[in-house]
Protein backbone atom coordinates (compact mmCIF):
# COMPACT_ATOMS: atom_id res chain seq x y z
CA UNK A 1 -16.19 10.97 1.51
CA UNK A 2 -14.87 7.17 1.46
CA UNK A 3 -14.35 5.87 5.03
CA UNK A 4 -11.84 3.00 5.64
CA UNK A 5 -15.01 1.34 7.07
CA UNK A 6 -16.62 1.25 3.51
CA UNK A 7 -13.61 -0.56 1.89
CA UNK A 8 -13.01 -4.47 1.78
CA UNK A 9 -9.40 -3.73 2.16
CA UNK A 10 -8.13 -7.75 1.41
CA UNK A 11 -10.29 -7.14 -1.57
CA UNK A 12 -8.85 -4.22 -2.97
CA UNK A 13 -7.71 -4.53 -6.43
CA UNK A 14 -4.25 -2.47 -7.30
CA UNK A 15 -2.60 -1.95 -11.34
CA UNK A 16 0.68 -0.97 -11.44
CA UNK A 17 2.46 0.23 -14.56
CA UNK A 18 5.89 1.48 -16.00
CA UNK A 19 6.30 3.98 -18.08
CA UNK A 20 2.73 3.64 -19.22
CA UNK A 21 2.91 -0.02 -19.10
CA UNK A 22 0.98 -2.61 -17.16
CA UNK A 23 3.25 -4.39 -14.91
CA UNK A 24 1.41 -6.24 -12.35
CA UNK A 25 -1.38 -6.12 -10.30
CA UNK A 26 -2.35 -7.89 -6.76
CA UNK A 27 -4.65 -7.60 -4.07
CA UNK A 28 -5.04 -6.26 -0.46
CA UNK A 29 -4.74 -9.46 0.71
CA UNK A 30 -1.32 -9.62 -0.05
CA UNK A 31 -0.08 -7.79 3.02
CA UNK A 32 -0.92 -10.26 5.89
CA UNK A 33 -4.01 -11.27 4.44
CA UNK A 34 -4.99 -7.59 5.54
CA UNK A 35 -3.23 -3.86 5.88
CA UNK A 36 -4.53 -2.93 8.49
CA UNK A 37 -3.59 -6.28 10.19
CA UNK A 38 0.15 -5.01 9.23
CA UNK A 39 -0.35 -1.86 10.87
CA UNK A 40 -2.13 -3.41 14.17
CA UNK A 41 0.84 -6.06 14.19
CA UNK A 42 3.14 -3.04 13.60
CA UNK A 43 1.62 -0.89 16.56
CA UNK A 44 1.91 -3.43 19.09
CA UNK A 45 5.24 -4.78 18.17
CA UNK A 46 6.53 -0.91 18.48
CA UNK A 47 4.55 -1.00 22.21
CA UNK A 48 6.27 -3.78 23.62
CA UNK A 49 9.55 -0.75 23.53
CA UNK A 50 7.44 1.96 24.58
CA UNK A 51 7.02 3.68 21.19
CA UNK A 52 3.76 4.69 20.02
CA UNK A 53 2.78 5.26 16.29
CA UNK A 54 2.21 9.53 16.38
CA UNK A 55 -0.76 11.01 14.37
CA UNK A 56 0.17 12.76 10.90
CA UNK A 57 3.03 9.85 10.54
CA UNK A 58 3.08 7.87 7.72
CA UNK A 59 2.60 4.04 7.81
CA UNK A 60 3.35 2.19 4.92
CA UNK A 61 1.30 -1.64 5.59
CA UNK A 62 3.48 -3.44 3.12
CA UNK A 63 3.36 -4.11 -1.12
CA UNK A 64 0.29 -5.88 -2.80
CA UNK A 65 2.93 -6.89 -5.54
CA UNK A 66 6.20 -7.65 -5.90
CA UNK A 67 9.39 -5.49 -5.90
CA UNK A 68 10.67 -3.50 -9.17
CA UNK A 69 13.75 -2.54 -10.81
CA UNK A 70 13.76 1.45 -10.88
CA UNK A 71 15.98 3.57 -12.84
CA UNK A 72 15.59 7.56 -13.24
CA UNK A 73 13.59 8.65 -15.58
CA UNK A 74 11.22 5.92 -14.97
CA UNK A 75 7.20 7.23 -14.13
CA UNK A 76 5.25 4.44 -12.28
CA UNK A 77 1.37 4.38 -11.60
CA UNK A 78 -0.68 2.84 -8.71
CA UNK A 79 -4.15 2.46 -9.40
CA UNK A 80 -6.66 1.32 -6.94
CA UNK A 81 -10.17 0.18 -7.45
CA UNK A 82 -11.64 2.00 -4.46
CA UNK A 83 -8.74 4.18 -3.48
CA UNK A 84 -8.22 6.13 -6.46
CA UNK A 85 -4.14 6.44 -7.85
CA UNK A 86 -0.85 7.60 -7.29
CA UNK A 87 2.27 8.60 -9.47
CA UNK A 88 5.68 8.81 -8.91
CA UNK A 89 8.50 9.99 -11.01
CA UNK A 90 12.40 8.55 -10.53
């Protein structure tokens, strides 16, 4: 089983496509230089008002490329060199 330990995250390498078409791609260290440095920043900014990220929650670190137009019927694919892929469906 991958461990987050095992994975240069600023290195990871992301494809994203549209309908079956290559969009863009971009790296980890597009979020902060680092994810998880968007999630620490994001857990102690939240502790300075007493709220505390909760386990199961879902924390999205930010985008390794830029923003897209979306409309429905549109299928879009993530895949990640280490991380494996996800698709979503509009």
């Amino acid at each position: 089983q991958l461990k987050l330990a095992d994975i240069d995250l600023p290195a990871e390498r992301m494809e994203i496509f549209k309908n079956g078409m290559k969009i863009d791609e971009g790296y980890g260290e597009a979020v902060l230089g680092n994810p998880l440095a968007a999630v620490v920043w994001l857990a102690r900014s939240l502790d300075e008002y007493g709220i505390n990220l909760k386990k199961g929650e879902v924390v999205l670190a930010g985008s390794l490329t830029k923003a897209m137009d979306v409309d429905a019927g549109d299928v879009f694919e993530a895949h990640f060199e280490n991380l494996g892929s996800v698709k979503v469906e509009f």
